[in-house]
Protein backbone atom coordinates (compact mmCIF):
# COMPACT_ATOMS: atom_id res chain seq x y z
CA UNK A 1 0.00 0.00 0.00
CA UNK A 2 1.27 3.27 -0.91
CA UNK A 3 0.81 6.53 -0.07
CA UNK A 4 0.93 10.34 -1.16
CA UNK A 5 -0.18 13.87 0.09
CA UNK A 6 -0.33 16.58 -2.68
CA UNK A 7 -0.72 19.30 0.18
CA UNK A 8 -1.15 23.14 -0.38
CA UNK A 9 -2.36 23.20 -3.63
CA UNK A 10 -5.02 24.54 -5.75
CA UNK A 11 -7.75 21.88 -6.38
CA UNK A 12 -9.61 21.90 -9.22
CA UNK A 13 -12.79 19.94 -7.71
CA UNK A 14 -15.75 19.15 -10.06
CA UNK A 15 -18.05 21.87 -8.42
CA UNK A 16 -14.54 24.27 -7.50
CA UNK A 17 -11.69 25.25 -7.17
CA UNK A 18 -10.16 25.56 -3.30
CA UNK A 19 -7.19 25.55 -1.53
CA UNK A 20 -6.03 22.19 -0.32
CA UNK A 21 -4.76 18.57 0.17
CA UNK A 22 -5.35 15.37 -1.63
CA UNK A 23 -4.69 11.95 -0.58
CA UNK A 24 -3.57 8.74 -2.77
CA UNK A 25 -3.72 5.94 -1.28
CA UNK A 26 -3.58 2.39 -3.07
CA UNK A 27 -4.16 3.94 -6.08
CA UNK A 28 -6.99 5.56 -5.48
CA UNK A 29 -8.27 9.58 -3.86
CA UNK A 30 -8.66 8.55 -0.59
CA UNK A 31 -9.32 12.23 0.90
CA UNK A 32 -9.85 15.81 -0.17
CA UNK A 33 -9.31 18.36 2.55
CA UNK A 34 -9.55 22.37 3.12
CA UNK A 35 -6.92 24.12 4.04
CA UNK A 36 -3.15 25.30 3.27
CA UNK A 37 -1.46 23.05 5.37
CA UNK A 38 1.40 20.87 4.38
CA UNK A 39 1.23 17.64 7.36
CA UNK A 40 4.56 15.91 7.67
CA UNK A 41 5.94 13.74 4.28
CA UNK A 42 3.86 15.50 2.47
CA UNK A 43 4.61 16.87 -1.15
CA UNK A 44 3.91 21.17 -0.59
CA UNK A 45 2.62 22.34 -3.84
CA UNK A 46 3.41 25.82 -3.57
CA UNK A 47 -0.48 26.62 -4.74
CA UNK A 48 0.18 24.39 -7.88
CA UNK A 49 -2.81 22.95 -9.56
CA UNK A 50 -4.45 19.66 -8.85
CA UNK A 51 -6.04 18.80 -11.77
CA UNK A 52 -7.39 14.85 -13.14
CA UNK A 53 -5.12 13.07 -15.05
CA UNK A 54 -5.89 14.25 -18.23
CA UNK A 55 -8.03 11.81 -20.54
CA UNK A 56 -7.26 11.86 -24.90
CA UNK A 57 -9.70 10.03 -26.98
CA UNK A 58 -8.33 10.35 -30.59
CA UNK A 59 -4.59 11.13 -30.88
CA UNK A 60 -2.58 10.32 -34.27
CA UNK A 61 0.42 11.00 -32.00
CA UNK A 62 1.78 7.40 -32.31
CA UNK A 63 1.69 7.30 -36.59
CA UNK A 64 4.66 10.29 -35.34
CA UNK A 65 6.43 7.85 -33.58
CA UNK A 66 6.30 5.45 -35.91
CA UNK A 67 7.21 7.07 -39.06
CA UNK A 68 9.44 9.77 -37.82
CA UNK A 69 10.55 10.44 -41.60
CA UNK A 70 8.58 9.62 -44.73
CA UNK A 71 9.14 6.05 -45.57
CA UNK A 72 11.37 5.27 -42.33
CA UNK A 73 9.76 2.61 -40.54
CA UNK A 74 10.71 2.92 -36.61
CA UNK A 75 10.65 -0.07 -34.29
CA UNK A 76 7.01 -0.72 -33.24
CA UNK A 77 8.32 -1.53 -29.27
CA UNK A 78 10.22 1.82 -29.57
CA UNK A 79 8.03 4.00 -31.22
CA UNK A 80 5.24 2.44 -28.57
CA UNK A 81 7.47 3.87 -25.76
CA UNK A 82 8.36 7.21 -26.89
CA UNK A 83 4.70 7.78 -27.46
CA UNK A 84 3.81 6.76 -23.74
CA UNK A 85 6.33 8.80 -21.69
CA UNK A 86 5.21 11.64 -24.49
CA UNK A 87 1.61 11.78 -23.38
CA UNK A 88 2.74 11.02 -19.62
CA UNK A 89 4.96 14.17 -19.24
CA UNK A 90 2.22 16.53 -20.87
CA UNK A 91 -0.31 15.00 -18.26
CA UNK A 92 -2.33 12.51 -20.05
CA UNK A 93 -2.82 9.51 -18.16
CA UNK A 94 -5.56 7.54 -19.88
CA UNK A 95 -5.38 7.73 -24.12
CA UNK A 96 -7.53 5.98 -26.98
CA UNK A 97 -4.71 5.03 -29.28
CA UNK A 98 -6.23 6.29 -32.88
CA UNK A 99 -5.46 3.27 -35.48
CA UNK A 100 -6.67 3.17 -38.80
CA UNK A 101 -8.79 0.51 -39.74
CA UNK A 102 -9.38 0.09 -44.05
CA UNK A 103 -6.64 0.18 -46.43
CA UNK A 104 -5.49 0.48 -49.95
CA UNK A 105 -3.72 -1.43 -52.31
CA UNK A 106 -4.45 -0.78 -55.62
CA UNK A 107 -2.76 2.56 -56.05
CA UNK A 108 0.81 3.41 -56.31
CA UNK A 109 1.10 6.89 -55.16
CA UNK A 110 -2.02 7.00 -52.54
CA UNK A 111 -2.24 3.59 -51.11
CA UNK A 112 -1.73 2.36 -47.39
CA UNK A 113 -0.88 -0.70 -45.94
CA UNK A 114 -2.89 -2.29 -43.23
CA UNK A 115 -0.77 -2.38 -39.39
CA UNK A 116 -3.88 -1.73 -36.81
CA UNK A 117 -4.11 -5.45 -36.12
CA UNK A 118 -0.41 -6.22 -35.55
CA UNK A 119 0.25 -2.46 -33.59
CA UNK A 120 -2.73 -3.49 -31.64
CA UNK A 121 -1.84 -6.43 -30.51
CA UNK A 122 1.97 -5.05 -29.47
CA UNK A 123 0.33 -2.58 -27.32
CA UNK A 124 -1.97 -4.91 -25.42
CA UNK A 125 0.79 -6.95 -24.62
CA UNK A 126 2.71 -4.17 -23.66
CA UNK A 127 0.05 -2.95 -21.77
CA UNK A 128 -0.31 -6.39 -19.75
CA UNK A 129 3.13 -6.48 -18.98
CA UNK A 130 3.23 -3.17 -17.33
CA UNK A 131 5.85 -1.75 -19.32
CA UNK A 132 3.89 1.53 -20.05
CA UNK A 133 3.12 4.87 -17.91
CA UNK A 134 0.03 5.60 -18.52
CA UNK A 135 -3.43 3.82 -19.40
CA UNK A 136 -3.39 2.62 -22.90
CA UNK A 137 -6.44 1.74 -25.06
CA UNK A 138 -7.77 1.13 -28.21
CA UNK A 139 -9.34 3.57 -30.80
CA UNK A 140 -9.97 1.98 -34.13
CA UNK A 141 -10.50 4.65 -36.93
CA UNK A 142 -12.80 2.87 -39.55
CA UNK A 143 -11.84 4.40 -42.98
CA UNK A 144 -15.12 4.09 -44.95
CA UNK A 145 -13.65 4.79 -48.25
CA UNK A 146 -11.02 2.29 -48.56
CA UNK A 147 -10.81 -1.63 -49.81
CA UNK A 148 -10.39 -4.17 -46.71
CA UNK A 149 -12.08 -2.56 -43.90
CA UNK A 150 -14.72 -5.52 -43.27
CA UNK A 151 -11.61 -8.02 -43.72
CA UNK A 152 -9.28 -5.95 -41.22
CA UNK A 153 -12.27 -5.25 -38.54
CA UNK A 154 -13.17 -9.07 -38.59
CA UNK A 155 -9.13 -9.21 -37.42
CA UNK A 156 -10.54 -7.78 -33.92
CA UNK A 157 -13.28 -8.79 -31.01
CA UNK A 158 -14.72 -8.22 -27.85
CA UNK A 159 -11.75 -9.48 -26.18
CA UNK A 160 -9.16 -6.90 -27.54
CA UNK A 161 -11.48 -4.33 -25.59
CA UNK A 162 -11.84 -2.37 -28.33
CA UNK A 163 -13.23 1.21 -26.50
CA UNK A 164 -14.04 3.46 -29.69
CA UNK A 165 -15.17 3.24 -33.26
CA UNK A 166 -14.66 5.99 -35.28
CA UNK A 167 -16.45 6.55 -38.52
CA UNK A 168 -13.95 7.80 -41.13
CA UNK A 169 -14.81 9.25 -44.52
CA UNK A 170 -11.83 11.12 -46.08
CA UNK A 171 -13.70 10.55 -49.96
CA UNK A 172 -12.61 13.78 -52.00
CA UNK A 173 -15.60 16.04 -51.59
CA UNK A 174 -17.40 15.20 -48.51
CA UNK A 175 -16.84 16.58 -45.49
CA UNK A 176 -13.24 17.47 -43.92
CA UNK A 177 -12.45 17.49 -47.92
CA UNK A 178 -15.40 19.22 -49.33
CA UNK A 179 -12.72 21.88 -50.55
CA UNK A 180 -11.25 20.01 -53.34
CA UNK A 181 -8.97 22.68 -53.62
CA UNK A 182 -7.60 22.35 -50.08
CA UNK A 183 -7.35 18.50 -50.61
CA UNK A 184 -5.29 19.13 -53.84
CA UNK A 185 -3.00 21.52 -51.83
CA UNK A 186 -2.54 19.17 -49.32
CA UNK A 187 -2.10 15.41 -51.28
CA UNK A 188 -0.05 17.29 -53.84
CA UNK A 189 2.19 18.33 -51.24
CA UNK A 190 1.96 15.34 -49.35
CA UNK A 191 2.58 12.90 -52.03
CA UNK A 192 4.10 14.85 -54.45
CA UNK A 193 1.29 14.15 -56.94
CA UNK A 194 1.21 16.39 -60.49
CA UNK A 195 -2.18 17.57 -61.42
CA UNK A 196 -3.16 14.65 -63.60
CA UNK A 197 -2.34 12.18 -60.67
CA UNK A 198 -4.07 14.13 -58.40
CA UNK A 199 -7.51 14.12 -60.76
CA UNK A 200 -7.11 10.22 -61.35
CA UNK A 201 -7.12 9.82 -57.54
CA UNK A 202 -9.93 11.69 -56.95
CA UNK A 203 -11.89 10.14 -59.28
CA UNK A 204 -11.08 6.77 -58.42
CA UNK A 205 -11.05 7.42 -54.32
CA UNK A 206 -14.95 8.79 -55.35
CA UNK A 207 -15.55 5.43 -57.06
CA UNK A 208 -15.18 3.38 -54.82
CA UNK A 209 -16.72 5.35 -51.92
CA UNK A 210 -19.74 4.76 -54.56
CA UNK A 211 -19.54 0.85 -54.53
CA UNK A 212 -18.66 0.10 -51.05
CA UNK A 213 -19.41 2.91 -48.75
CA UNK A 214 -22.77 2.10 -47.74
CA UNK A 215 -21.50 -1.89 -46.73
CA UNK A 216 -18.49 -0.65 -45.22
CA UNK A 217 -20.28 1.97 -42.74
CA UNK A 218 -22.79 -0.98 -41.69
CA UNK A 219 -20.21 -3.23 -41.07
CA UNK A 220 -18.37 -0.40 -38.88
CA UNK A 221 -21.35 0.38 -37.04
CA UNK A 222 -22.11 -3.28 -36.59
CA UNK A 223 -18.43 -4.35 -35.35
CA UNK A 224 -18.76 -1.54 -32.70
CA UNK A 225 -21.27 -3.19 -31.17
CA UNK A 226 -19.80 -6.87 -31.75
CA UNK A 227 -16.81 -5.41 -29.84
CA UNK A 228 -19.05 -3.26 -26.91
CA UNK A 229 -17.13 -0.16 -28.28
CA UNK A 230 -18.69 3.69 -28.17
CA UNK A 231 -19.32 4.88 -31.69
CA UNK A 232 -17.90 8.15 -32.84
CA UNK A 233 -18.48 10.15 -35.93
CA UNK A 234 -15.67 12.30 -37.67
CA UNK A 235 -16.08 15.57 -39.58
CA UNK A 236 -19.67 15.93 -39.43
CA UNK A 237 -20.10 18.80 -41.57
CA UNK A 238 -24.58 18.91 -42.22
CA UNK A 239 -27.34 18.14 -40.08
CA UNK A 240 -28.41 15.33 -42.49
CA UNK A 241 -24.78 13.84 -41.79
CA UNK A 242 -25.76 14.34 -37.82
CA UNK A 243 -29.01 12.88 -38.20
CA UNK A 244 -27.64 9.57 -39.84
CA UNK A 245 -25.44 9.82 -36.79
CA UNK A 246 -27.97 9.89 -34.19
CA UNK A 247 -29.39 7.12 -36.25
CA UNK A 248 -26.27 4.77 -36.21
CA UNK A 249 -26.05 5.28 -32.10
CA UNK A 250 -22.89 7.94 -31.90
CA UNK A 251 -21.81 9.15 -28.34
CA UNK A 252 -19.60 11.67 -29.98
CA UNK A 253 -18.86 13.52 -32.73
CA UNK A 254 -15.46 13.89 -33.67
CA UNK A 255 -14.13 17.35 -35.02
CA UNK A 256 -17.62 18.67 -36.46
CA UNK A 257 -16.79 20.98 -39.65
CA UNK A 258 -19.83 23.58 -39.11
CA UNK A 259 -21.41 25.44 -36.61
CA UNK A 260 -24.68 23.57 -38.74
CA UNK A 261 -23.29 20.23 -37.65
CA UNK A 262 -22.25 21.09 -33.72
CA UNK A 263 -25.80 22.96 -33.42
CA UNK A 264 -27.40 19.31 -34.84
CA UNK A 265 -24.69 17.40 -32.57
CA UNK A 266 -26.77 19.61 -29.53
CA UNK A 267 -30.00 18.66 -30.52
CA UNK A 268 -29.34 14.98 -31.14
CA UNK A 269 -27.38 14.42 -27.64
CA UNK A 270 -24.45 13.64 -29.29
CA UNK A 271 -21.13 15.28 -27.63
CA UNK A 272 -18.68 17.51 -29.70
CA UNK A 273 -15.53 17.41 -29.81
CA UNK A 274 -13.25 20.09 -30.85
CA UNK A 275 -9.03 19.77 -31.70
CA UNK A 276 -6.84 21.77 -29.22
CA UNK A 277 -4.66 22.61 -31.57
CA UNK A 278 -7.39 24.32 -33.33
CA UNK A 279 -8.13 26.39 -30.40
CA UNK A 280 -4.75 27.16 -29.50
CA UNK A 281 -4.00 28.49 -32.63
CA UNK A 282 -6.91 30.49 -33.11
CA UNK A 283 -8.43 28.52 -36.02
CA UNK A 284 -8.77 24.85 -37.95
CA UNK A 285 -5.59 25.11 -40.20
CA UNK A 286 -8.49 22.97 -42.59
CA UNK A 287 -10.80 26.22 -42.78
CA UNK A 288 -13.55 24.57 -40.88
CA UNK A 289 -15.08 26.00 -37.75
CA UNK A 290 -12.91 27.28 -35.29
CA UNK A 291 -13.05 25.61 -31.61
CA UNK A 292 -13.08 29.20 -30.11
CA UNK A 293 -16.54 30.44 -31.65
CA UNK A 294 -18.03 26.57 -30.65
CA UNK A 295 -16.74 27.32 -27.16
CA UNK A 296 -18.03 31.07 -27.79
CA UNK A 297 -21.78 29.34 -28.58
CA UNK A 298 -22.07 27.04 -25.88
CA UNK A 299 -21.36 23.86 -28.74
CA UNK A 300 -17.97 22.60 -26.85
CA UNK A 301 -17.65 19.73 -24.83
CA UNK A 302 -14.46 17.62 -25.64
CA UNK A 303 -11.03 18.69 -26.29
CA UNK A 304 -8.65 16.18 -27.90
CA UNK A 305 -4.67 16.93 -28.76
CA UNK A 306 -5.30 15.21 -31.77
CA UNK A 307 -1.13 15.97 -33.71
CA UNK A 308 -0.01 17.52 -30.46
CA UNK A 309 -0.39 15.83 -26.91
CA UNK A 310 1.10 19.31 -25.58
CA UNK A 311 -1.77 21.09 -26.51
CA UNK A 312 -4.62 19.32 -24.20
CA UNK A 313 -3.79 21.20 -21.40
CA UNK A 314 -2.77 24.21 -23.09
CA UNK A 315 -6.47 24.26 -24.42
CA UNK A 316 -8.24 23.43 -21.44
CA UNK A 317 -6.91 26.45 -19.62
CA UNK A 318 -7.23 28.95 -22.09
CA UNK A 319 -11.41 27.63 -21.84
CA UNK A 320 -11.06 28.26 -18.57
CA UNK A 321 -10.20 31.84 -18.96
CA UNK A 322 -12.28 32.19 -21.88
CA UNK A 323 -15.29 30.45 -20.24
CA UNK A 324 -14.06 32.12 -16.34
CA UNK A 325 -14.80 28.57 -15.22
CA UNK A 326 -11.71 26.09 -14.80
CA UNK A 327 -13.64 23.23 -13.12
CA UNK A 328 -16.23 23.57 -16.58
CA UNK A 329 -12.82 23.89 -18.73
CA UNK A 330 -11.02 20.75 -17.29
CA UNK A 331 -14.22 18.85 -17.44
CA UNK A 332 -13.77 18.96 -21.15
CA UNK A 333 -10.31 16.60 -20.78
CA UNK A 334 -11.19 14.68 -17.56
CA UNK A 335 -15.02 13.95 -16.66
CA UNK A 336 -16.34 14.88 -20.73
CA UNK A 337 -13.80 12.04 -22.01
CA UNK A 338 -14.72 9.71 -19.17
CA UNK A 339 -18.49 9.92 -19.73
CA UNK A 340 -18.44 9.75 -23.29
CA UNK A 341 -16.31 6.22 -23.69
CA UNK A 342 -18.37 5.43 -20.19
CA UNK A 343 -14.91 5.22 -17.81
CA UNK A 344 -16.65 5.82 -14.46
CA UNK A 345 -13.83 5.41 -12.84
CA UNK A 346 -11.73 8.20 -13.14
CA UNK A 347 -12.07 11.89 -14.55
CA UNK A 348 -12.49 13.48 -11.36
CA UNK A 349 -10.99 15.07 -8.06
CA UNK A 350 -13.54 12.91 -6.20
CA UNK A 351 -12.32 10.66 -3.05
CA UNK A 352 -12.39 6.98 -4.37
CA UNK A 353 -11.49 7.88 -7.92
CA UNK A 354 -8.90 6.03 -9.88
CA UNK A 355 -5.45 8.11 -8.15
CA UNK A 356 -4.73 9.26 -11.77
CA UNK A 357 -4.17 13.40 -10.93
CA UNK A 358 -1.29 15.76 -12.26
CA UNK A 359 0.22 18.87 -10.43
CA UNK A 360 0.43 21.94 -13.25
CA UNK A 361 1.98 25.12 -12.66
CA UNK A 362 0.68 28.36 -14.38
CA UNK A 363 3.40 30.44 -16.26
CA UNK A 364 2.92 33.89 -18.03
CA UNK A 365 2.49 32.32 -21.52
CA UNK A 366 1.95 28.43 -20.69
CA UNK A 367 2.20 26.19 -18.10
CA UNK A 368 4.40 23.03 -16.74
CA UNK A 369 3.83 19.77 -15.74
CA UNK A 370 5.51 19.40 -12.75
CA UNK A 371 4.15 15.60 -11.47
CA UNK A 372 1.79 12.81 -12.88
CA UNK A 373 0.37 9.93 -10.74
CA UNK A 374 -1.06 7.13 -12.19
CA UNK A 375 -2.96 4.93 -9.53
CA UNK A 376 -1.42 6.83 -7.09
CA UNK A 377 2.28 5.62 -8.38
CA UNK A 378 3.94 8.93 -9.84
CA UNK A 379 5.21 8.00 -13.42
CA UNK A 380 6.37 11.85 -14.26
């Protein structure tokens, strides 16, 4: 049995923020108190903030670690690693690994491989062995307009514990890439496509999103609940896409294009989730809706770091200034995250909690991460 006092610090509580002390205590809260002082062999925070260990439901931050150059192919154990004691030291203690599910083969120049089965399985085992920091899970991105997604789901099951389904459509024209121009700017540039190249992969990518994209989003939505996982949609961008949404059982919606969509995402139940990278810099570097005039509206309820783990916390306390409400602004990475993929167990400064918390200290321009507990065992 171990124990730890955080003691004079500034709690963010679900209901408040107060002065105070917390308790872990075999790996669990096992007492909040009032008050500034620091009892013996306890930690003094020095007014630090006590926040939740910080929870990410869709991060690509792992592809980074695994491809750290185009075409160079990193160890999978490695790469695995590096991502973990990433996400630990920026305070995220429980993440849904993002993996793409859906590939293709046919084309030269814009194909993929499939590697979600094989990566998955590495970090379960990983996972079991208790070689990583923080709480690792599994967030399977189902790419609707590809070739083997009903061959590569069938790969997983209930047992792999599958928490989130994501419903990907990336088909040239629809809705993160309803600007063909911005999708030209961007697979040009990626790929290094000329014109023509670009114009035969659209045409073919909008092909087959013709003569399999109605089986392949059944057979996504019906995996999800073969595995007991949360269904999430991605890039929303009309009510009529929200609707369909509602329809298929979605908990959240994933990076919503239009204030049309996160209005619809309201109405319907369904959660939104914004990028923090978006709101950090002031804008979707896609020209979609920015996460500031969702927050602005009322229409914000998840943040995810999305490319940069860093930016979770950075965008949770800007809300809080924005909003004047840091207990509503870290709900957004702690309690929103938990109740949407249903962990009940964590999320909150609340005694019995899992003992996943993180001390933060405020700077001028940012802040630092200056402790992360996991199950009341600090990791960073």
């Amino acid at each position: 049995m171990t124990e730890t006092i955080l003691a004079n610090a500034t709690l963010v509580l679900p209901d408040g923020v107060v002065r105070g002390s917390l308790r872990l205590s075999d790996g669990r809260i096992a007492d909040i108190a009032a008050g500034a002082s620091v009892p013996a062999g306890a930690l003094d925070c020095d007014g630090d903030l006590i926040l939740p260990g910080l929870i990410e439901l869709h991060t690509d931050n792992l592809e980074r670690h695994l491809q750290p150059r185009p075409k160079v192919a990193w160890p999978h154990q490695a790469a695995i690693m590096a991502h973990d004691a990433e996400l630990a030291s920026v305070g995220i203690t429980t993440v849904f690994d993002a993996l793409r599910v859906g590939s293709i083969f046919s084309s030269s120049n814009a194909g993929y491989g499939e590697y979600a089965r094989a990566l998955a399985t590495e970090i379960l085992a990983m996972r079991t062995e208790g070689a990583l920091r923080i709480d690792h899970r599994l967030h399977l991105r189902a790419e609707i307009c590809s070739e083997t997604l009903i061959e590569e789901m069938a790969k997983f099951g209930p047992d792999d514990a599958v928490g989130i389904v994501s419903l990907m459509d990336h088909t040239p024209g629809e809705r993160q890439f309803r600007d063909i121009g911005k999708l030209r700017d961007y697979v040009m540039g990626k790929r290094g496509m000329n014109a023509a190249e670009f114009d035969t992969h659209v045409a073919s990518q909008q092909a087959l999103r013709a003569r399999v994209g109605a089986a392949h989003e059944a057979t996504a939505v019906a995996e999800a609940r073969r595995y007991g996982a949360v269904l999430a949609s991605h890039d929303d961008t009309t009510a009529a896409q929200v609707a369909t949404s509602g329809r298929h059982g979605v908990r959240f919606a994933e990076f919503p294009t239009t204030p049309e969509a996160a209005r619809a995402c309201r109405g319907a139940g369904i959660a939104v989730m914004m990028g923090a990278p978006n709101l950090v810099r002031g804008g979707s570097h896609s020209g979609n809706v920015a996460a500031h005039d969702l927050a602005e509206a009322g229409l914000l309820d998840i943040l995810s770091s999305d490319y940069i783990p860093s930016s979770l916390l950075t965008a949770a306390l800007m809300l809080g200034d924005l909003w004047d409400d840091m207990p509503r602004a870290v709900a957004t990475v702690t309690s929103a995250p938990a109740g949407a993929t249903g962990l009940t167990d964590r999320g909150a400064l609340t005694v019995g909690r899992r003992g996943d918390v993180i001390r933060v200290k405020r700077l001028t321009m940012s802040s630092a991460v200056r402790g992360v507990w996991v199950q009341g065992r600090r990791v960073g």
